[in-house]
N, C-alpha and C. Protein backbone atom coordinates (compact mmCIF):
# COMPACT_ATOMS: atom_id res chain seq x y z
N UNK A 1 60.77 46.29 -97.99
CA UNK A 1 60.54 44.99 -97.37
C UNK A 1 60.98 43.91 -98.36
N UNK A 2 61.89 42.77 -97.73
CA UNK A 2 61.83 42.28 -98.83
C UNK A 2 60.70 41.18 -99.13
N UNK A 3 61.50 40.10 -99.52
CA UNK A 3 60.49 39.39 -100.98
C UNK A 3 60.22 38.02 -99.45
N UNK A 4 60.90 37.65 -99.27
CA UNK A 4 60.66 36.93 -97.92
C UNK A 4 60.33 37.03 -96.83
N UNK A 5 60.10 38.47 -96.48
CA UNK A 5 59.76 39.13 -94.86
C UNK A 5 58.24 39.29 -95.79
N UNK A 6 57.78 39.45 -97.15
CA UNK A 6 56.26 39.99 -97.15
C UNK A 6 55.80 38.30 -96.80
N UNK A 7 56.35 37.37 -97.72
CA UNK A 7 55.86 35.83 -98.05
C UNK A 7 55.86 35.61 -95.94
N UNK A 8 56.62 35.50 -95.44
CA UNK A 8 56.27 35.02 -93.99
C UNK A 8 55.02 35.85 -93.15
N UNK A 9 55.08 37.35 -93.77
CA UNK A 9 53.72 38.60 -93.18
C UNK A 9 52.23 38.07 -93.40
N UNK A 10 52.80 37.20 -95.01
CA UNK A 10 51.27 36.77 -95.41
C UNK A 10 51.03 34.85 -94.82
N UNK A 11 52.17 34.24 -94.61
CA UNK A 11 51.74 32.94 -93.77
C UNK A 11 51.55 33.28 -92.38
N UNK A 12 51.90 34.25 -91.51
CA UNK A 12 51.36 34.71 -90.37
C UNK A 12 49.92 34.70 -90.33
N UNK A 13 49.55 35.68 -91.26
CA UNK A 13 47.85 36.30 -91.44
C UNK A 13 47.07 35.11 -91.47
N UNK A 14 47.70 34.44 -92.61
CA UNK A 14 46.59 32.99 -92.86
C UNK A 14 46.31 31.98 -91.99
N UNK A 15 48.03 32.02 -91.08
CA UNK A 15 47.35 31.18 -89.78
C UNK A 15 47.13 31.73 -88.83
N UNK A 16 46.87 32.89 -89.24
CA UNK A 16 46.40 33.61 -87.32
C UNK A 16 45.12 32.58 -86.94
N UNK A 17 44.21 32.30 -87.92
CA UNK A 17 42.65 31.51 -86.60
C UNK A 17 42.88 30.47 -86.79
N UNK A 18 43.66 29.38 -87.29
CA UNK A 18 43.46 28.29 -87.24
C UNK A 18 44.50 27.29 -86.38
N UNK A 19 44.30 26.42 -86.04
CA UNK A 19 44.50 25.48 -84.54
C UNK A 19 46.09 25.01 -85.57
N UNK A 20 46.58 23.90 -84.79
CA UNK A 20 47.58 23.68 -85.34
C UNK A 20 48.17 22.75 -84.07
N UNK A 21 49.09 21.30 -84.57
CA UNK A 21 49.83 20.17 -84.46
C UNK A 21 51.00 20.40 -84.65
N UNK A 22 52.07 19.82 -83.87
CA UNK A 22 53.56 19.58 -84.60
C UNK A 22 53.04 18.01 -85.10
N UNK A 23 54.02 17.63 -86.29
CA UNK A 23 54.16 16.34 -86.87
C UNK A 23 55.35 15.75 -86.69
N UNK A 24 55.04 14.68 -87.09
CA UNK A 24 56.72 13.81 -86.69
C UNK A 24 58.49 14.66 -87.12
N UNK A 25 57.71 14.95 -88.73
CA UNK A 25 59.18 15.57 -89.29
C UNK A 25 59.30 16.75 -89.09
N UNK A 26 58.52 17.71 -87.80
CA UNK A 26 58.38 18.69 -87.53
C UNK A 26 57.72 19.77 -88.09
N UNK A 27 56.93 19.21 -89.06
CA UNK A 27 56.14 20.44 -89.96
C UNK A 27 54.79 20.63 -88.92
N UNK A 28 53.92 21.63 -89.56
CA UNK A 28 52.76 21.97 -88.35
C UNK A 28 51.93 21.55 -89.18
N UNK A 29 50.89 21.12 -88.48
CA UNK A 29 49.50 20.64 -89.86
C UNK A 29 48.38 21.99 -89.00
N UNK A 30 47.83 22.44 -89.67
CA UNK A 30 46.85 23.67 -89.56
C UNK A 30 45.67 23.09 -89.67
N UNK A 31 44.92 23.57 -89.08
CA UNK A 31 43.42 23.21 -89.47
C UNK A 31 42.57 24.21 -88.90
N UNK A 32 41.34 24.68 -89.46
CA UNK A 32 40.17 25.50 -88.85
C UNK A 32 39.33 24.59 -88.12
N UNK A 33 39.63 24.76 -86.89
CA UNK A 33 38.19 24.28 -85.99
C UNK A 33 37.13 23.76 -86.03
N UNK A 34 36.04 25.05 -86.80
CA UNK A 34 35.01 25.13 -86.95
C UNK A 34 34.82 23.74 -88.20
N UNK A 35 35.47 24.44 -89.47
CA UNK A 35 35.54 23.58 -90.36
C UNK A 35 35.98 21.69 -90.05
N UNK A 36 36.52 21.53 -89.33
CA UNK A 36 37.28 20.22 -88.68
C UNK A 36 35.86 19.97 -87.84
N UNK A 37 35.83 20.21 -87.11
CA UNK A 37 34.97 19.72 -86.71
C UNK A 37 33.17 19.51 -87.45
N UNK A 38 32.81 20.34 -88.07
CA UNK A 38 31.82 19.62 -89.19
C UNK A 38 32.03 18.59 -89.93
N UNK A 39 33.71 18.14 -90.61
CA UNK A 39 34.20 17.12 -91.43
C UNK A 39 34.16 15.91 -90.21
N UNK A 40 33.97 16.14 -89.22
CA UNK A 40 34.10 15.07 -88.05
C UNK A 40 32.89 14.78 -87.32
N UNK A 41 31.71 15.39 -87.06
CA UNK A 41 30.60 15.22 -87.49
C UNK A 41 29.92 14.75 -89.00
N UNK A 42 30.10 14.77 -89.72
CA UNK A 42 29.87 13.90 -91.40
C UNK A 42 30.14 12.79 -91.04
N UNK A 43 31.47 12.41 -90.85
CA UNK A 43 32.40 11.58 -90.70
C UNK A 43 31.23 10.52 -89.65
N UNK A 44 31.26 10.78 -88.53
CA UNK A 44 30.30 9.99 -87.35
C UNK A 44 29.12 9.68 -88.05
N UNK A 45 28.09 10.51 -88.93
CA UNK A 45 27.07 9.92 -89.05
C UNK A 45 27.45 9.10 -90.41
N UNK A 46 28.04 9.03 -91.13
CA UNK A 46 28.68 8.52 -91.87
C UNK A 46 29.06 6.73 -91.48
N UNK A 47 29.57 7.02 -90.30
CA UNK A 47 29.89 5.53 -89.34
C UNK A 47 28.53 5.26 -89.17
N UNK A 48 28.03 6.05 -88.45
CA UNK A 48 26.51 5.48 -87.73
C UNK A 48 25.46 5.05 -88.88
N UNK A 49 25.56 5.39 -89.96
CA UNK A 49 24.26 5.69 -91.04
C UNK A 49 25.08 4.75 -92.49
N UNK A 50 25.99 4.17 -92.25
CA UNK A 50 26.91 3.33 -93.44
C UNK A 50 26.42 1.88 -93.64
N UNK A 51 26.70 1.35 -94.07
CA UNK A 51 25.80 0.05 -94.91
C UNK A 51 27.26 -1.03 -94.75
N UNK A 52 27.72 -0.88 -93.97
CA UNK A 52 28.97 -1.90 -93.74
C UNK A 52 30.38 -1.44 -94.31
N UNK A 53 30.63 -0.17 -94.90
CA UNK A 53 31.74 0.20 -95.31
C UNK A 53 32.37 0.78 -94.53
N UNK A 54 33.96 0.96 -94.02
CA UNK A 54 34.27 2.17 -93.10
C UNK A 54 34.63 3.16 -94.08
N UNK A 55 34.09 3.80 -94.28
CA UNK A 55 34.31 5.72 -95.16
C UNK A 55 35.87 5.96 -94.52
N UNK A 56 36.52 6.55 -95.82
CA UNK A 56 38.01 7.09 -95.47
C UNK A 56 37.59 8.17 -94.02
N UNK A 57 38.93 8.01 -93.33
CA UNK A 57 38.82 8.94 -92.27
C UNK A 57 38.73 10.47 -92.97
N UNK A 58 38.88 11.77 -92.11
CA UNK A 58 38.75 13.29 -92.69
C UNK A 58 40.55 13.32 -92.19
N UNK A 59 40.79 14.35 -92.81
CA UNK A 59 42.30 14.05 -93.16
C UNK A 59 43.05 14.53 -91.27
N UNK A 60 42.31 15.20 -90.63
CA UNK A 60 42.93 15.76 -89.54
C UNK A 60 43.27 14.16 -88.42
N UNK A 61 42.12 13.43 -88.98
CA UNK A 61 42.09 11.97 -87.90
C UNK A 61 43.94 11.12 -88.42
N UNK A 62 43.71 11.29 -89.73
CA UNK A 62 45.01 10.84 -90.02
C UNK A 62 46.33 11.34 -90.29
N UNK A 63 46.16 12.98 -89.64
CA UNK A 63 47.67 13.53 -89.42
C UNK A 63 48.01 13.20 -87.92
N UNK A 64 46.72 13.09 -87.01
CA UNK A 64 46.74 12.65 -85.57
C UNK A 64 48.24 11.49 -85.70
N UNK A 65 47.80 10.35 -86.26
CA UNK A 65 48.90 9.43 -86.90
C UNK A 65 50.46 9.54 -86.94
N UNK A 66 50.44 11.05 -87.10
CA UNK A 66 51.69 10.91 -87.87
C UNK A 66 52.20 12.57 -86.30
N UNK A 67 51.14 12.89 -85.52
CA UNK A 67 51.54 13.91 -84.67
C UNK A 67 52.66 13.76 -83.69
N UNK A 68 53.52 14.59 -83.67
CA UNK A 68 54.44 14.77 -82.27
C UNK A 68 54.13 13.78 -80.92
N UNK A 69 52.88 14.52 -80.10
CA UNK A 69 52.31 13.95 -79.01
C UNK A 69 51.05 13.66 -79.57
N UNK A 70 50.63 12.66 -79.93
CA UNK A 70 49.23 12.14 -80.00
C UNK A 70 48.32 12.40 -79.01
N UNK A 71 48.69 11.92 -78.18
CA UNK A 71 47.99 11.75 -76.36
C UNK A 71 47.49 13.49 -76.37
N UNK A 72 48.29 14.43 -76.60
CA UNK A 72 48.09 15.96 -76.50
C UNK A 72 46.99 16.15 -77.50
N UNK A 73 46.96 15.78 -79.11
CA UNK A 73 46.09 16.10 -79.90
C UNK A 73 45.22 15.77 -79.36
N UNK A 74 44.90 14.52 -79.35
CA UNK A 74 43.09 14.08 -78.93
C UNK A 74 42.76 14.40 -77.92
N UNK A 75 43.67 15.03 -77.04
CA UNK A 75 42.94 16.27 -75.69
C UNK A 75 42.43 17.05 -76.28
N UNK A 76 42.83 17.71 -76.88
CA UNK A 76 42.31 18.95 -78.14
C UNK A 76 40.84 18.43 -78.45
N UNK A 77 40.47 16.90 -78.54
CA UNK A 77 39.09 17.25 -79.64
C UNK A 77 38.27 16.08 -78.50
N UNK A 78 39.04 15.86 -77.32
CA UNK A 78 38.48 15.07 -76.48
C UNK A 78 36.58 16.52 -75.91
N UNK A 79 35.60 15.61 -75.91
CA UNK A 79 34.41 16.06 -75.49
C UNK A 79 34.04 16.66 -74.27
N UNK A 80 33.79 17.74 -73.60
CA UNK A 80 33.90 18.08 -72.26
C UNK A 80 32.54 17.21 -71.42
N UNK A 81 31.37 16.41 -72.33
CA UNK A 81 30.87 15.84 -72.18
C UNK A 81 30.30 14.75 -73.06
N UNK A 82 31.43 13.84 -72.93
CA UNK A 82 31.15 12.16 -73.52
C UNK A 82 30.00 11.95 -74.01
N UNK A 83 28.45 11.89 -72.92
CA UNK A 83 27.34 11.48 -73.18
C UNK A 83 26.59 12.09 -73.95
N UNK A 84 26.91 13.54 -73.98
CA UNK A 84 26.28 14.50 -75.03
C UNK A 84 26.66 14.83 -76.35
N UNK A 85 27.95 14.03 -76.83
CA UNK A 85 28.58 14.83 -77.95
C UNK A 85 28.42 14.32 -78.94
N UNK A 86 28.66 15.14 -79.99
CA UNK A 86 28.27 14.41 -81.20
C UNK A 86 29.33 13.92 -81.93
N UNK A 87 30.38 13.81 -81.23
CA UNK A 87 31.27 13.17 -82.10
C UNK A 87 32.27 13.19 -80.74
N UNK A 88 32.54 11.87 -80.76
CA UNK A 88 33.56 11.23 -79.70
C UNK A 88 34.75 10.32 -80.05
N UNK A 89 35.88 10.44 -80.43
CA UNK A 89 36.82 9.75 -81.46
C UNK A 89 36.74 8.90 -80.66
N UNK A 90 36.84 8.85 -79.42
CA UNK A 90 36.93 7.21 -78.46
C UNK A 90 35.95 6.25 -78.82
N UNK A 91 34.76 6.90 -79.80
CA UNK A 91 33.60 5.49 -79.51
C UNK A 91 33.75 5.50 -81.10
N UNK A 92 34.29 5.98 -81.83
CA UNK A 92 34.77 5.39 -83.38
C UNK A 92 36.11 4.78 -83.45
N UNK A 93 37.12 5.32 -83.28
CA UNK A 93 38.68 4.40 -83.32
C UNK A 93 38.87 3.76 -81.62
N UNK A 94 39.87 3.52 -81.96
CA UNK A 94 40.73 2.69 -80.71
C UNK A 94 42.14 3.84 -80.48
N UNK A 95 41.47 4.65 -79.56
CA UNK A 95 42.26 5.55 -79.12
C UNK A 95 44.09 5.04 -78.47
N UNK A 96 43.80 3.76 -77.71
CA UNK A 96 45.31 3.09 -77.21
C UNK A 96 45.98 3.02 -78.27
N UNK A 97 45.72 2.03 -79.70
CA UNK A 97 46.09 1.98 -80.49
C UNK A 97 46.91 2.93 -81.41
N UNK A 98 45.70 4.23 -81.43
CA UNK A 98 46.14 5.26 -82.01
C UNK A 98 47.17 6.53 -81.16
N UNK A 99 47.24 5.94 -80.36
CA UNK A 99 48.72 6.42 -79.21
C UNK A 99 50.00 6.05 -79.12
N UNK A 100 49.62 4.41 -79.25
CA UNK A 100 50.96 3.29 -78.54
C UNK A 100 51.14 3.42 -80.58
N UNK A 101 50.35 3.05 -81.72
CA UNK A 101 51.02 2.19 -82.72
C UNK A 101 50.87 3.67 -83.52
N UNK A 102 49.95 4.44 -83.86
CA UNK A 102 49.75 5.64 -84.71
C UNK A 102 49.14 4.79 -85.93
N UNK A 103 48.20 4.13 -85.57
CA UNK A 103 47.51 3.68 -86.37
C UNK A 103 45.95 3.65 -85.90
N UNK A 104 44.69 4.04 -87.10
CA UNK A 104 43.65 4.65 -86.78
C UNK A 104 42.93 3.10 -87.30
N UNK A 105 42.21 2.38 -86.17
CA UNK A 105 41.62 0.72 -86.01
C UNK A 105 40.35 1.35 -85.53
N UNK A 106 39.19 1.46 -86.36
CA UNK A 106 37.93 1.72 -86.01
C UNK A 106 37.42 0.75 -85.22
N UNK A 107 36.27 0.88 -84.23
CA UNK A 107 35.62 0.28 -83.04
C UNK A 107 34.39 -0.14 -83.98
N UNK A 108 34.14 -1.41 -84.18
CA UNK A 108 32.96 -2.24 -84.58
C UNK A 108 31.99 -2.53 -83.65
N UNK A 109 30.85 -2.28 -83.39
CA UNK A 109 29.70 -2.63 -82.57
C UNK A 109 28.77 -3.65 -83.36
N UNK A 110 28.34 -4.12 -82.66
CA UNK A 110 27.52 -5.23 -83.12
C UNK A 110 26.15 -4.58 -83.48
N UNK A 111 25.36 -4.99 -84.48
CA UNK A 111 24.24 -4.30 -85.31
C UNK A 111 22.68 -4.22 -84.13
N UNK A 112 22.01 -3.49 -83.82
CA UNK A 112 21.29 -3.08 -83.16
C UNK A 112 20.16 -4.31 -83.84
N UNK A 113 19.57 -4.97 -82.66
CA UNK A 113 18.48 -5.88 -82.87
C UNK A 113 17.00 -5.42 -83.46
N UNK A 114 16.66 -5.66 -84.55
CA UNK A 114 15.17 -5.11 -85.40
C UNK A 114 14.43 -5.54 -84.03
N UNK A 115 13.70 -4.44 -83.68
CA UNK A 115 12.29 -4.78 -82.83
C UNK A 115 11.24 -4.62 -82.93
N UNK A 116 11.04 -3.92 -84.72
CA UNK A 116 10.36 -3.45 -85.13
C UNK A 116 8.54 -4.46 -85.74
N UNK A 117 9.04 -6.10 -85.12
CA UNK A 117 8.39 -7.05 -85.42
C UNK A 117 7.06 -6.98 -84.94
């Protein structure tokens, strides 16, 4: 076998479980699921639980950016139920934005009123 049929046997193996994007210059960006999606959960309570800073995005939000079909990725991590999920990229970025320009413009809400008086 040679020296290049083993090197492609062993990038097969490594991406057999993990999900995967085309990118603009045609390379694939890989990612594990499971793992991606915990960094995207952090990430949300991170937004929700932050003191006025926006925390760098997790790196998969900002290959979205740079993906083939955008519109196709965020089907991929779109919620089968909105009201229940714990992480909804539509109610942190500006999904149009991040379609039409490939640029990731977080969604600001206005600060929840103390009622605690």
């Amino acid at each position: 076998m040679s020296l290049r049929g083993w090197i492609k046997r062993l990038e097969r193996r490594a991406h057999e479980n993990l999900e995967s994007f085309e990118l603009l210059d045609g390379s694939i960006y890989y990612y594990d699921r499971l793992e991606t999606y915990r960094e995207l959960f952090l990430h949300a309570c991170d937004l929700q639980l932050g003191k006025g800073e926006w925390p760098e995005p997790p790196e998969v939000y900002r290959k979205m950016c740079e993906a083939r079909d955008v519109a196709e990725v965020l089907e991929r991590f779109k919620p089968e139920d909105p009201e229940r999920a714990f992480v909804n990229l539509a109610e942190l970025y500006d999904t149009d934005v991040l379609v039409n320009e490939r640029r990731l413009v977080p969604l600001y809400h206005a600060p929840v009123e103390d009622l605690s008086e």
